[in-house]
C-alpha atoms as a PDB file:
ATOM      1  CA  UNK A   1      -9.073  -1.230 -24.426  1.00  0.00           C
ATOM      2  CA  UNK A   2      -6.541  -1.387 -21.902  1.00  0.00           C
ATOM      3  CA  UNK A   3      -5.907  -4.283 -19.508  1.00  0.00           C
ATOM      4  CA  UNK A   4      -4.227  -1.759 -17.141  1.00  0.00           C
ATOM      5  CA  UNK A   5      -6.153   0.665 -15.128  1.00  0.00           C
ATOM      6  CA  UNK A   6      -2.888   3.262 -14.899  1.00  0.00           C
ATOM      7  CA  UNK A   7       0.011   3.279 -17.221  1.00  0.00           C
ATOM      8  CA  UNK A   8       3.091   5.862 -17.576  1.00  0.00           C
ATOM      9  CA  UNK A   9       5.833   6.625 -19.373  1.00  0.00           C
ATOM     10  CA  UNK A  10       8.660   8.672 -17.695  1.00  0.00           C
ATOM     11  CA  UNK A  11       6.026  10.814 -16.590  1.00  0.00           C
ATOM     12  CA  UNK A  12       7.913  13.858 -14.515  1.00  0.00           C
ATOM     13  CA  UNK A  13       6.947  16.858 -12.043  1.00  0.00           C
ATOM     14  CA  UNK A  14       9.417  19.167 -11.334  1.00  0.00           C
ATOM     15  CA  UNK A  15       8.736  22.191  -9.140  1.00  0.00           C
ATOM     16  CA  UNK A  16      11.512  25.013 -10.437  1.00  0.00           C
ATOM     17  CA  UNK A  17      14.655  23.085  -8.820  1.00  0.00           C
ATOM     18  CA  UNK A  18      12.797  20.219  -6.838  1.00  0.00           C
ATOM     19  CA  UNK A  19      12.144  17.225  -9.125  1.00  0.00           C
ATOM     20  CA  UNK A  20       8.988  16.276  -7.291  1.00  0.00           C
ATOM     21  CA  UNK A  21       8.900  13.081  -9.474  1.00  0.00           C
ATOM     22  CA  UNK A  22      10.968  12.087 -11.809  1.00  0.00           C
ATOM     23  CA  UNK A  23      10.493   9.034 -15.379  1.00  0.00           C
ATOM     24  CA  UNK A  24       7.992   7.491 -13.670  1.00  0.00           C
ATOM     25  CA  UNK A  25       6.828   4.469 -15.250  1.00  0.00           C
ATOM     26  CA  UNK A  26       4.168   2.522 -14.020  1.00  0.00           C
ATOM     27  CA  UNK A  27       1.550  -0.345 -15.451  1.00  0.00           C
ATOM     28  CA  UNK A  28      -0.861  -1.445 -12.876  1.00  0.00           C
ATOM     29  CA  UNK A  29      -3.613  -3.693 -13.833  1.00  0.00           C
ATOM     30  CA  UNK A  30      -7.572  -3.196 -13.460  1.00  0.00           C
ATOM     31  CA  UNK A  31      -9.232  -4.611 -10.501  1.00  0.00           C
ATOM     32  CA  UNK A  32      -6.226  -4.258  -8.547  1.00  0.00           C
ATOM     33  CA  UNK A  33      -4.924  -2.591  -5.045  1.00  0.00           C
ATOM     34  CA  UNK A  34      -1.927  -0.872  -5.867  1.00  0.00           C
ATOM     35  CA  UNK A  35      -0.150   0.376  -2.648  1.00  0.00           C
ATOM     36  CA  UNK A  36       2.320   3.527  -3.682  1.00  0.00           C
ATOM     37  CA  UNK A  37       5.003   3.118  -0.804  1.00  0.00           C
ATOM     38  CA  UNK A  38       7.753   5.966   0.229  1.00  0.00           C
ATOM     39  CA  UNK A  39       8.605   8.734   3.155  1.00  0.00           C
ATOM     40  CA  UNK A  40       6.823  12.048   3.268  1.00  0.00           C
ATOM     41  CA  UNK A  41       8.015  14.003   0.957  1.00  0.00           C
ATOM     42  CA  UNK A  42       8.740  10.934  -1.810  1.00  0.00           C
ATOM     43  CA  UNK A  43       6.681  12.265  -4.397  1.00  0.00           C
ATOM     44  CA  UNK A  44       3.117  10.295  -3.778  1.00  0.00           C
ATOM     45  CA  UNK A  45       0.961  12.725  -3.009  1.00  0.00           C
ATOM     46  CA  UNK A  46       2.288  15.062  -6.413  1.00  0.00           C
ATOM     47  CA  UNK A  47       1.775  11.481  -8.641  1.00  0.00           C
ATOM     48  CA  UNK A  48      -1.939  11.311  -7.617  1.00  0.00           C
ATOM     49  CA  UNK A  49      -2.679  14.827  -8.674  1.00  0.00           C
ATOM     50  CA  UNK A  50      -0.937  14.047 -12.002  1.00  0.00           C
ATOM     51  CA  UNK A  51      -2.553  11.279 -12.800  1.00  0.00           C
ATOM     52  CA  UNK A  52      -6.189  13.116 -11.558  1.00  0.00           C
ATOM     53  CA  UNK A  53      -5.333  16.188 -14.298  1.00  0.00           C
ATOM     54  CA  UNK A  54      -4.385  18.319 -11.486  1.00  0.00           C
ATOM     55  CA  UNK A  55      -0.669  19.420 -12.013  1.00  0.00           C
ATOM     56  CA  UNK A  56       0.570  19.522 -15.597  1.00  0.00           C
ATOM     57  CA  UNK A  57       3.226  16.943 -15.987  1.00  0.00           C
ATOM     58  CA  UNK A  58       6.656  18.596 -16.653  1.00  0.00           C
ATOM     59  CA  UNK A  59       7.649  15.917 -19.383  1.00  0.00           C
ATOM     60  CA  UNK A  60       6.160  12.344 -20.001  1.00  0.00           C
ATOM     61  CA  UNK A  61       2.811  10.755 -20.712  1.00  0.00           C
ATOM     62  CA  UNK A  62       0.120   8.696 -18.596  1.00  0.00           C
ATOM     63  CA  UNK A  63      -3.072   7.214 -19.241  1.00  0.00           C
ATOM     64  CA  UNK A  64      -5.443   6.474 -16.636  1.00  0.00           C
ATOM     65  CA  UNK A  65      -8.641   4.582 -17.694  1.00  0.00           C
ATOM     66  CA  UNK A  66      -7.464   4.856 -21.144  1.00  0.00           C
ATOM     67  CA  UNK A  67      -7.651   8.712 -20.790  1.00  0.00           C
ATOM     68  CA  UNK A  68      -4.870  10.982 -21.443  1.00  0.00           C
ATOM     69  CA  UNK A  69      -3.804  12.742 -18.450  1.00  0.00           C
ATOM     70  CA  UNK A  70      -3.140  15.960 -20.552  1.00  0.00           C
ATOM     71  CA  UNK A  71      -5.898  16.088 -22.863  1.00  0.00           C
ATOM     72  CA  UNK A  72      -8.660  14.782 -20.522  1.00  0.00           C
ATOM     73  CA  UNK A  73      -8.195  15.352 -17.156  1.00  0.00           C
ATOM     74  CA  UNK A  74     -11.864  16.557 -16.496  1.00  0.00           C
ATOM     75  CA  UNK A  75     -13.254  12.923 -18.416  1.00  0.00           C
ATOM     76  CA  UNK A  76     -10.751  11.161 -16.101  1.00  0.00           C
ATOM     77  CA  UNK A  77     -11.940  13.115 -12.678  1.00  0.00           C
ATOM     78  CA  UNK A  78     -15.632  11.929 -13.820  1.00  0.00           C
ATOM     79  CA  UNK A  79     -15.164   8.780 -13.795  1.00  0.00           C
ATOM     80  CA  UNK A  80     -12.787   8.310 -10.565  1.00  0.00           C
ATOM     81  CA  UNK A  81     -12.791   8.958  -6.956  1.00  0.00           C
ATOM     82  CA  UNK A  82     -10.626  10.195  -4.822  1.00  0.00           C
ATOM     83  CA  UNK A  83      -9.765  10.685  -0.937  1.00  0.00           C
ATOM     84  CA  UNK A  84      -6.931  13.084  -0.837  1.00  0.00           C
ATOM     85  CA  UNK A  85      -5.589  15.203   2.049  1.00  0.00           C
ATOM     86  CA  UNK A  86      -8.735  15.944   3.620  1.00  0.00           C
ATOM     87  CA  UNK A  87     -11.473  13.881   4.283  1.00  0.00           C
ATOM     88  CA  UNK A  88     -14.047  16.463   2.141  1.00  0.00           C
ATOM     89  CA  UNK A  89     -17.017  15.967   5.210  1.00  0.00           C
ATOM     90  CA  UNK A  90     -19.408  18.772   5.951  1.00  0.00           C
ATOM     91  CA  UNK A  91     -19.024  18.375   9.249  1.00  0.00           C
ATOM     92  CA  UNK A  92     -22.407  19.868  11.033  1.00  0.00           C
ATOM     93  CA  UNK A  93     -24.217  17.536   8.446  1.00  0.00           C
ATOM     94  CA  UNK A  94     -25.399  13.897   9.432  1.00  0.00           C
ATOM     95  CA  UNK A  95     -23.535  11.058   7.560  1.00  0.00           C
ATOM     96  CA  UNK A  96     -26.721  10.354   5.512  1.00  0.00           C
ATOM     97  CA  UNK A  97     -26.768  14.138   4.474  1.00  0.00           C
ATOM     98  CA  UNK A  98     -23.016  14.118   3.973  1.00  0.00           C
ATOM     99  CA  UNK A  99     -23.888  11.470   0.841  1.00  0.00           C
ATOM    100  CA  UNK A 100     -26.794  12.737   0.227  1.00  0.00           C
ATOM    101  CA  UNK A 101     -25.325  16.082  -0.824  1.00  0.00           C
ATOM    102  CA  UNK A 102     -22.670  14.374  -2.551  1.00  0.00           C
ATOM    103  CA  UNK A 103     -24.432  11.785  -4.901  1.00  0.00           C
ATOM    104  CA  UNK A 104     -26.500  15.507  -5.439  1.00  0.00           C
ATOM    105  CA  UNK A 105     -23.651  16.848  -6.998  1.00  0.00           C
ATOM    106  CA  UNK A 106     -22.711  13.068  -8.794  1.00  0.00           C
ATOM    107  CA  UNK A 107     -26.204  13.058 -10.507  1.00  0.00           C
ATOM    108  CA  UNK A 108     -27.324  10.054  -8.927  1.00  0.00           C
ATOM    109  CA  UNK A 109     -31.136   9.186  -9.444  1.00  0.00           C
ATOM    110  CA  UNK A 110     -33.089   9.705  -5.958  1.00  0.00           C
ATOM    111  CA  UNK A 111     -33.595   6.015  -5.617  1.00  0.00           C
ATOM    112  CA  UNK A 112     -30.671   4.696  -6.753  1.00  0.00           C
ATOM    113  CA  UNK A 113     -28.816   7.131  -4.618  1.00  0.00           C
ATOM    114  CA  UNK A 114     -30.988   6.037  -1.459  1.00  0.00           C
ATOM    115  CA  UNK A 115     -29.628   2.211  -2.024  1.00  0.00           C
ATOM    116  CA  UNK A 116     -26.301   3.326  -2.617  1.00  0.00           C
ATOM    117  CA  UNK A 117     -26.438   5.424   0.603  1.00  0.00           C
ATOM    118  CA  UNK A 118     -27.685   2.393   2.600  1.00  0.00           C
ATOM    119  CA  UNK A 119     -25.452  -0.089   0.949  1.00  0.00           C
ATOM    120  CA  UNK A 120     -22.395   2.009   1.101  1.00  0.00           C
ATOM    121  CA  UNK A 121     -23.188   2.493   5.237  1.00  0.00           C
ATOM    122  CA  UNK A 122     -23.969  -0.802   6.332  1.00  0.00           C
ATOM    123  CA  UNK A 123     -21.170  -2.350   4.930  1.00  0.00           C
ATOM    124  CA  UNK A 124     -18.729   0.176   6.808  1.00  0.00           C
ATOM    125  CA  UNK A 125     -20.952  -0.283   9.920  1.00  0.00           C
ATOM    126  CA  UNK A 126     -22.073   3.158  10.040  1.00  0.00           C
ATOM    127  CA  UNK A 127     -25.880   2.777   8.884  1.00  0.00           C
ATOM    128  CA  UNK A 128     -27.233   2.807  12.848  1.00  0.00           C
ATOM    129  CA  UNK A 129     -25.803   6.323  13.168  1.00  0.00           C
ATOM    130  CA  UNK A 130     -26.473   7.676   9.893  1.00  0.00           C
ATOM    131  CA  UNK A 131     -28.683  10.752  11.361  1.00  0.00           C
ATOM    132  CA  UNK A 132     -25.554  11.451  13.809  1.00  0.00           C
ATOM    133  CA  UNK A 133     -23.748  14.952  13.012  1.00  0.00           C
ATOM    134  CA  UNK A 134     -20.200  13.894  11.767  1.00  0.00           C
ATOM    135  CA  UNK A 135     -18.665  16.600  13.882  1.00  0.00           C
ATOM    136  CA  UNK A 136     -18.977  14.275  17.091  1.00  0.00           C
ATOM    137  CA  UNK A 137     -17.540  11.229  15.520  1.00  0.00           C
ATOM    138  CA  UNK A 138     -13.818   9.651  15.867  1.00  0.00           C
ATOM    139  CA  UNK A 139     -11.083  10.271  13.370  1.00  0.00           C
ATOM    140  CA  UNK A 140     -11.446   6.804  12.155  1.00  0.00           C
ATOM    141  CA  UNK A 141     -15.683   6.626  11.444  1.00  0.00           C
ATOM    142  CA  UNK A 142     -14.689  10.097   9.596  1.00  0.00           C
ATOM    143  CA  UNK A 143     -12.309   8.329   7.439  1.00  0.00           C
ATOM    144  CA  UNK A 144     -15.166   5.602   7.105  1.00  0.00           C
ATOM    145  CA  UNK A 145     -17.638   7.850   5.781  1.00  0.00           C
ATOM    146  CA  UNK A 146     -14.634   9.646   3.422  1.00  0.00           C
ATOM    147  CA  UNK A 147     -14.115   6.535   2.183  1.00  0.00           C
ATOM    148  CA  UNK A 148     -18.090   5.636   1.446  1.00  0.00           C
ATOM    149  CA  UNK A 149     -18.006   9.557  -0.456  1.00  0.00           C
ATOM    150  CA  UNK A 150     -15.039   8.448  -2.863  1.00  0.00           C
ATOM    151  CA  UNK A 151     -16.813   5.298  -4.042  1.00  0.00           C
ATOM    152  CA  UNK A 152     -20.576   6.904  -3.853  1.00  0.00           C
ATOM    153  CA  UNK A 153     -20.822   7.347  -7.814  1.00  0.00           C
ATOM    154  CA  UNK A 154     -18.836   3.535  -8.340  1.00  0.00           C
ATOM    155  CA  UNK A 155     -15.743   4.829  -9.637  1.00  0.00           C
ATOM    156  CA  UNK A 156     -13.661   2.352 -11.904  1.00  0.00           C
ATOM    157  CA  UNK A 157     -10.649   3.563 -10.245  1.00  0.00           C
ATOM    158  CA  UNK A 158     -10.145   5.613  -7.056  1.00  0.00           C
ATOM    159  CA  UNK A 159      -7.242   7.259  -5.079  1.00  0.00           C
ATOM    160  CA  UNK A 160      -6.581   6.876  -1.164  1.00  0.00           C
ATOM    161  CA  UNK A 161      -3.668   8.989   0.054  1.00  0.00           C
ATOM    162  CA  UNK A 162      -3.122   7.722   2.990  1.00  0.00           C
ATOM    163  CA  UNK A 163      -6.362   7.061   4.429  1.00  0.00           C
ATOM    164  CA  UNK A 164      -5.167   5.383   8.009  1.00  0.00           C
ATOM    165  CA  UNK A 165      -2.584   8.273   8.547  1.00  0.00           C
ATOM    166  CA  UNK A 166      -3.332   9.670  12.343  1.00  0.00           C
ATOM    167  CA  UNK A 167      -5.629   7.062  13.243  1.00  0.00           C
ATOM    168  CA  UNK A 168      -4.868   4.626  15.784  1.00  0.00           C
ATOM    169  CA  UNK A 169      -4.087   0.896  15.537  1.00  0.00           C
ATOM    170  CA  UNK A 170      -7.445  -0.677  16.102  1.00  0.00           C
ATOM    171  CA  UNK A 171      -9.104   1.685  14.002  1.00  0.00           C
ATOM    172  CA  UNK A 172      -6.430   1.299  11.207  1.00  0.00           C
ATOM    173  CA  UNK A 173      -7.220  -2.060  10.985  1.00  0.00           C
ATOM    174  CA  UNK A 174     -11.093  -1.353  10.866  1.00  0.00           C
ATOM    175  CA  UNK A 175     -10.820   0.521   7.942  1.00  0.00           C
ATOM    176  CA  UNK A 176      -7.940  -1.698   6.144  1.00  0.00           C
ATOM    177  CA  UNK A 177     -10.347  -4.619   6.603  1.00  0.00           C
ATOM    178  CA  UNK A 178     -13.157  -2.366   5.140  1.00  0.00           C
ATOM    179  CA  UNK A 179     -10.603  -1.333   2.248  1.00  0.00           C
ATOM    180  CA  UNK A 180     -10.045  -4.490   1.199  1.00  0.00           C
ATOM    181  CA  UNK A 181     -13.913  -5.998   1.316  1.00  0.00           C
ATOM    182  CA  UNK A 182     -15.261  -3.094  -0.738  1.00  0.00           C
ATOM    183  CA  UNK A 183     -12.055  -3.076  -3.262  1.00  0.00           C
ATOM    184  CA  UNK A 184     -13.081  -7.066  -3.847  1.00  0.00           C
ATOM    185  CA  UNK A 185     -17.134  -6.533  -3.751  1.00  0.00           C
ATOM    186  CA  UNK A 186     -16.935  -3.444  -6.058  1.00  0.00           C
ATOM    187  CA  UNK A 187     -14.128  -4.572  -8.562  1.00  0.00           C
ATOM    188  CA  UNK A 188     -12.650  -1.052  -8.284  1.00  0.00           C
ATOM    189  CA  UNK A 189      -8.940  -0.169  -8.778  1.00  0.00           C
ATOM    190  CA  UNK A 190      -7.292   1.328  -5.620  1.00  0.00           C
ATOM    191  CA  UNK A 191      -4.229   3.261  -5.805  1.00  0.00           C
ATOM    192  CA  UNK A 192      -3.473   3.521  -2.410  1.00  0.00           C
ATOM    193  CA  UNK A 193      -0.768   5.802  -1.422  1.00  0.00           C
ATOM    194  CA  UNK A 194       1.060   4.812   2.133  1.00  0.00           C
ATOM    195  CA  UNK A 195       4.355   4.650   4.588  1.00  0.00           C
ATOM    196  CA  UNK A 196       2.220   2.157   6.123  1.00  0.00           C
ATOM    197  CA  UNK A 197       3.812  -1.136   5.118  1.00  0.00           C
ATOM    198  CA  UNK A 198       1.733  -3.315   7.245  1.00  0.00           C
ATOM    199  CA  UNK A 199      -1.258  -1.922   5.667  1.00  0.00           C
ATOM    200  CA  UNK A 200       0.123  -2.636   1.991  1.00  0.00           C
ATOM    201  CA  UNK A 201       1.435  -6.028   2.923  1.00  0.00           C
ATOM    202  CA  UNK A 202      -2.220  -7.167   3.723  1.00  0.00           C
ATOM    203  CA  UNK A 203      -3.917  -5.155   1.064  1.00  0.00           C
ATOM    204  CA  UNK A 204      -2.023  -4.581  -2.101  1.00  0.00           C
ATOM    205  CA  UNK A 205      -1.889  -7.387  -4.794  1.00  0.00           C
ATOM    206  CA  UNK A 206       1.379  -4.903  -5.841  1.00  0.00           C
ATOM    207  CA  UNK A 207       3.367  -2.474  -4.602  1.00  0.00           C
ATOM    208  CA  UNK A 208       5.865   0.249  -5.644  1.00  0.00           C
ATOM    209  CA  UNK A 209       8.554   2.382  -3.717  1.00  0.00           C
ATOM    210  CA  UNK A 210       9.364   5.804  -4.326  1.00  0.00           C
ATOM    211  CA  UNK A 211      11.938   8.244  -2.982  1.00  0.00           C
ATOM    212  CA  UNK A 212      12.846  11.736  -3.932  1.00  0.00           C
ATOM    213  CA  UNK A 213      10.516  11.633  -6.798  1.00  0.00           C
ATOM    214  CA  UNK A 214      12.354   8.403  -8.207  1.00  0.00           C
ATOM    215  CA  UNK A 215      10.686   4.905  -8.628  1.00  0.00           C
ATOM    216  CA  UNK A 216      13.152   2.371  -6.915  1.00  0.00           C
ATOM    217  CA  UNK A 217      11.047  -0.953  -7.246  1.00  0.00           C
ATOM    218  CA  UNK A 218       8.425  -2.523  -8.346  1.00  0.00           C
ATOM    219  CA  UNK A 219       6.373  -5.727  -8.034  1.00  0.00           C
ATOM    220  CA  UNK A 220       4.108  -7.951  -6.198  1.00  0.00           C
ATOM    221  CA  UNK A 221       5.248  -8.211  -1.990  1.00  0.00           C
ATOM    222  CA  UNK A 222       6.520 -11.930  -3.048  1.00  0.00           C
ATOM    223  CA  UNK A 223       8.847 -10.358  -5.611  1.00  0.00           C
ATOM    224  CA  UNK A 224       9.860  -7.188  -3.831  1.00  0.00           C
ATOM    225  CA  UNK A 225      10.974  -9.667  -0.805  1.00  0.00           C
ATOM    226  CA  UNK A 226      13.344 -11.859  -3.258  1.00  0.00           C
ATOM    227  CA  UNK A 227      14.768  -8.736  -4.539  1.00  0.00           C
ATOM    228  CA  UNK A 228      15.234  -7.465  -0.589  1.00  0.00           C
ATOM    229  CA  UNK A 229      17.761 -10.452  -0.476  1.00  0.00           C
ATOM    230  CA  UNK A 230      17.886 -14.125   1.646  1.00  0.00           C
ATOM    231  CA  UNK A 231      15.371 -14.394   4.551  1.00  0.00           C
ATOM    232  CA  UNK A 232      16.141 -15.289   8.299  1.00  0.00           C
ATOM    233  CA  UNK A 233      16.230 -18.452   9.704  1.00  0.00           C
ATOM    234  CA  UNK A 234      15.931 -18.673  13.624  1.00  0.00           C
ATOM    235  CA  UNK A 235      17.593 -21.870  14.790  1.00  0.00           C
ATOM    236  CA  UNK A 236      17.101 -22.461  18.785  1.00  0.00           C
ATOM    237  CA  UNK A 237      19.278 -25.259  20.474  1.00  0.00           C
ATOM    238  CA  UNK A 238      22.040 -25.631  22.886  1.00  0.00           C
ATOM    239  CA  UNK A 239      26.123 -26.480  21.986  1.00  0.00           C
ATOM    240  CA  UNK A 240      26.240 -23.331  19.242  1.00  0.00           C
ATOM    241  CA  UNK A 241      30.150 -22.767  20.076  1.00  0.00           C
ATOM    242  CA  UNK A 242      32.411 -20.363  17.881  1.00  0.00           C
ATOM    243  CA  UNK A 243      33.674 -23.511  15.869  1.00  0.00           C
ATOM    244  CA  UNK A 244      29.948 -23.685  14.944  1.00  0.00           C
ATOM    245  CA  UNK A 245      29.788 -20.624  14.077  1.00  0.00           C
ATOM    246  CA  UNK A 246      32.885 -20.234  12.007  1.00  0.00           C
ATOM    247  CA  UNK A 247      31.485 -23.524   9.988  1.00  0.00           C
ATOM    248  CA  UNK A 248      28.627 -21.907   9.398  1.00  0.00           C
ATOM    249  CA  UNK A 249      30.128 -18.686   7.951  1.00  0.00           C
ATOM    250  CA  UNK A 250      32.171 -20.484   5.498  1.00  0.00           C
ATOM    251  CA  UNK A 251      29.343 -21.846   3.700  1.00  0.00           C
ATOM    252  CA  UNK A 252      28.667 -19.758   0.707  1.00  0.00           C
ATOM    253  CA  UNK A 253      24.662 -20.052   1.308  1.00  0.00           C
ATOM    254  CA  UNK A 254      25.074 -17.845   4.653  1.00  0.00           C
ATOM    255  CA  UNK A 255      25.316 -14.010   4.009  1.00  0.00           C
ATOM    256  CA  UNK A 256      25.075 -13.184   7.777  1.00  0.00           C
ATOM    257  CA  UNK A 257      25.308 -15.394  11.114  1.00  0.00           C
ATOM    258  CA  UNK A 258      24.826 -13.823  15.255  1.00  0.00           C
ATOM    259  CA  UNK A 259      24.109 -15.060  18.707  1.00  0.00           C
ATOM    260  CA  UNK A 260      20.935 -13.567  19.980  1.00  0.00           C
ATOM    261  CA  UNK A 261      19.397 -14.497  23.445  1.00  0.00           C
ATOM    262  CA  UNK A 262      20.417 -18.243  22.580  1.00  0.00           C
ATOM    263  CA  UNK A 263      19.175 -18.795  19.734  1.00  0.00           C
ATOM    264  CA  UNK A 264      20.725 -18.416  16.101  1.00  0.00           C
ATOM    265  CA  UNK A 265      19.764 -16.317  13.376  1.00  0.00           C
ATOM    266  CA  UNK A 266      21.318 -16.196  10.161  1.00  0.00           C
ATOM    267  CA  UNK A 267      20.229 -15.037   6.191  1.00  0.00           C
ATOM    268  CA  UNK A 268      20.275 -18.225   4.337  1.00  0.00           C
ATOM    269  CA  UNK A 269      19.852 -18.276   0.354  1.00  0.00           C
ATOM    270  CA  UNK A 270      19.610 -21.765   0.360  1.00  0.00           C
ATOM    271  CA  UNK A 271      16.679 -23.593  -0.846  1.00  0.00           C
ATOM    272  CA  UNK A 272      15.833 -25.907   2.174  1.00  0.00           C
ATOM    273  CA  UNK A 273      17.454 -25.832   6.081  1.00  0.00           C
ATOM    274  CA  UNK A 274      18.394 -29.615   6.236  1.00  0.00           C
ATOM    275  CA  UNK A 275      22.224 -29.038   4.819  1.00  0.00           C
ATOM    276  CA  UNK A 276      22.460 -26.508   8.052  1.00  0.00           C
ATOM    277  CA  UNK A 277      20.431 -28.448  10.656  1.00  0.00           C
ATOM    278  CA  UNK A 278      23.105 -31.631   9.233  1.00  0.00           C
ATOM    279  CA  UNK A 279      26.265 -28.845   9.909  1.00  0.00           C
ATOM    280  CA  UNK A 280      25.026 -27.972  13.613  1.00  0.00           C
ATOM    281  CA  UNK A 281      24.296 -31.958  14.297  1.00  0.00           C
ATOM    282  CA  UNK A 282      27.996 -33.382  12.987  1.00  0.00           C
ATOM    283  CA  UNK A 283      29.706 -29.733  14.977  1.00  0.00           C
ATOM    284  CA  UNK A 284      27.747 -31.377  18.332  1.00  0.00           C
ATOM    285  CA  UNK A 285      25.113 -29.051  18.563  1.00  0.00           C
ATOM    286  CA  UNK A 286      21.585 -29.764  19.586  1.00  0.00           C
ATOM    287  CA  UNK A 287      18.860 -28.492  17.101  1.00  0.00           C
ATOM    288  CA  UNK A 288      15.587 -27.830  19.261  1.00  0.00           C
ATOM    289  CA  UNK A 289      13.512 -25.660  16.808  1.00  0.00           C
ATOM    290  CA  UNK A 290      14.040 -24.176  12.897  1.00  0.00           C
ATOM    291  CA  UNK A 291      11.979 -21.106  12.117  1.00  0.00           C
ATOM    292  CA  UNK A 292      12.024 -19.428   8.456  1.00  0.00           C
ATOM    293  CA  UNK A 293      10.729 -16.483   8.036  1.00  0.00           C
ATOM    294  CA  UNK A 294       9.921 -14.499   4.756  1.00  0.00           C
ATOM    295  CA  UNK A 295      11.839 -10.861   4.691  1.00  0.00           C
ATOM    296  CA  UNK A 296       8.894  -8.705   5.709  1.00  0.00           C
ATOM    297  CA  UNK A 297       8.423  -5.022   3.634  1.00  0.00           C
ATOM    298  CA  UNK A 298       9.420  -3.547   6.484  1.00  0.00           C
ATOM    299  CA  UNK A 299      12.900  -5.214   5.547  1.00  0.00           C
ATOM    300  CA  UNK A 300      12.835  -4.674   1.878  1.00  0.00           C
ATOM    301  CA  UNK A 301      11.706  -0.820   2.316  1.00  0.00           C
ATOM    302  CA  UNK A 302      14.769  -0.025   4.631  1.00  0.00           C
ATOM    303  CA  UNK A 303      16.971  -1.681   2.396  1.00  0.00           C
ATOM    304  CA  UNK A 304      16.053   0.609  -0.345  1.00  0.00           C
ATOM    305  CA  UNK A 305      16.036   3.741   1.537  1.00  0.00           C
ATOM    306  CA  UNK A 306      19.756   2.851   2.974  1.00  0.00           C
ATOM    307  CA  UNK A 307      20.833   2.088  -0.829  1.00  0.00           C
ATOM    308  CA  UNK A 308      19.638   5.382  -2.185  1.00  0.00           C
ATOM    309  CA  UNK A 309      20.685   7.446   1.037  1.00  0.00           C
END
């Protein structure tokens, strides 16, 4: 067996012209959030449906659960779940119906369905309105209860395509922090598609970054960040003149230096601050504060997009 949940090898999708994606190759591990990351229109939501059986890859292989994507796409839909586009609610049904139908369909046994049910709703906080009819609740309990449908049957692996898209920032949260409880209680693998890099910053043990079909990088957020280049150091003080300045942009650690609102920021590569807190000191500036900061997603995701523009 396996240790990854997902593996491909150039897999590609083109549509006529449009090369949807293009020698994708992936590995990502079981028991892990993997957080796909890329504009609309990058090539996430086409990968998912490859990798579920439901497009026929133009050229290339995957695997998902040790199943081939080609040969056993229906074996690979059993045993996965999957919140796609639309949140798949019967609406004029209560929540409690909503799963009830569902883990129907899954073949759960009445009891063990039941627990599930009740398990699967208290821990997303929805248990007290269980008998409610879904078509009066917010965007966000929707997505709550989509989210409970996916992982009724205890997939190994399941697929969120964007699952905070349209919902607002307090309820994003809500349902990131339910995300990330369930993906550790349950063990599951998440492939979790997003152009929310907030969301995969606090969730995803590994992210990748797609554009125009094409994988650009791979990696843990750590690794992604020391690809993305030197971080920022804030430096606050008085007596930062121009020969200051100009002393600090011949040093061959500094890739960038600028004056903002009094305080100076500049991308160091170095490995601690002391050699530029020394510089300031003997040029006859005062050091106040030093502030490092890690070079966020955010960063690291613009930087690829402006590379491959």
């Amino acid at each position: 067996m396996s240790y990854n949940a997902i593996q491909t090898t150039n897999l590609s999708k083109h549509f006529n012209t449009i090369k949807a994606v293009e020698n994708l190759s992936l590995e990502i591990p079981k028991g892990s959030v993997f957080g796909f990351l890329g504009p609309n229109g990058a090539g996430k939501t086409t990968t998912i449906r490859l990798l579920l059986g439901l497009l026929e890859p133009t050229a290339g292989e995957g695997k998902v659960l040790d199943l081939d994507i080609r040969t056993q796409a229906n074996e690979i839909r059993q045993i996965c779940g999957a919140l796609l586009e639309h949140h798949g609610l019967y609406e004029r049904l209560s929540a409690f119906d909503n799963l009830e139908y569902y883990g129907r369909i899954w073949h759960i046994p009445s009891i063990d369905r039941r627990k599930r049910i009740q398990n699967l709703l208290e821990r997303l906080g929805l248990w007290e309105r269980r008998q409610e009819a879904v078509l009066d609740w917010s965007r966000g309990m929707k997505q709550k209860l989509a989210v409970a449908r996916a992982l009724l049957h205890q997939p190994r692996l399941v697929f969120l395509d964007e699952p905070t898209s349209g919902l607002d920032p307090v309820a994003a949260a809500s349902l990131r922090d339910d995300l990330a409880l369930l993906a550790e209680q349950e063990g599951v693998t998440v492939f979790l598609t997003t152009h929310n890099l907030v969301e995969a910053e606090k969730l995803c043990h590994q992210v990748g970054v797609i554009r125009e079909g094409r994988l650009l990088a791979v990696g843990n957020p750590d690794e992604l960040r020391k690809q993305g280049g030197s971080p920022e150091v804030e430096i606050r003080g008085t007596g930062f003149s121009e020969a200051v300045l100009e002393a600090l942009r011949a040093r061959p650690e500094v890739q960038s230096v600028s004056l903002r609102n009094g305080a100076l920021f500049l991308k160091w590569s170095g490995e601690t601050t002391a050699p530029l807190v020394s510089l300031l000191v003997s040029g006859g500036a005062q050091v106040e504060e030093v502030r490092r900061d890690k070079a966020s997603l955010e960063d690291i995701f613009i930087t690829l997009m402006e590379e491959e523009a």
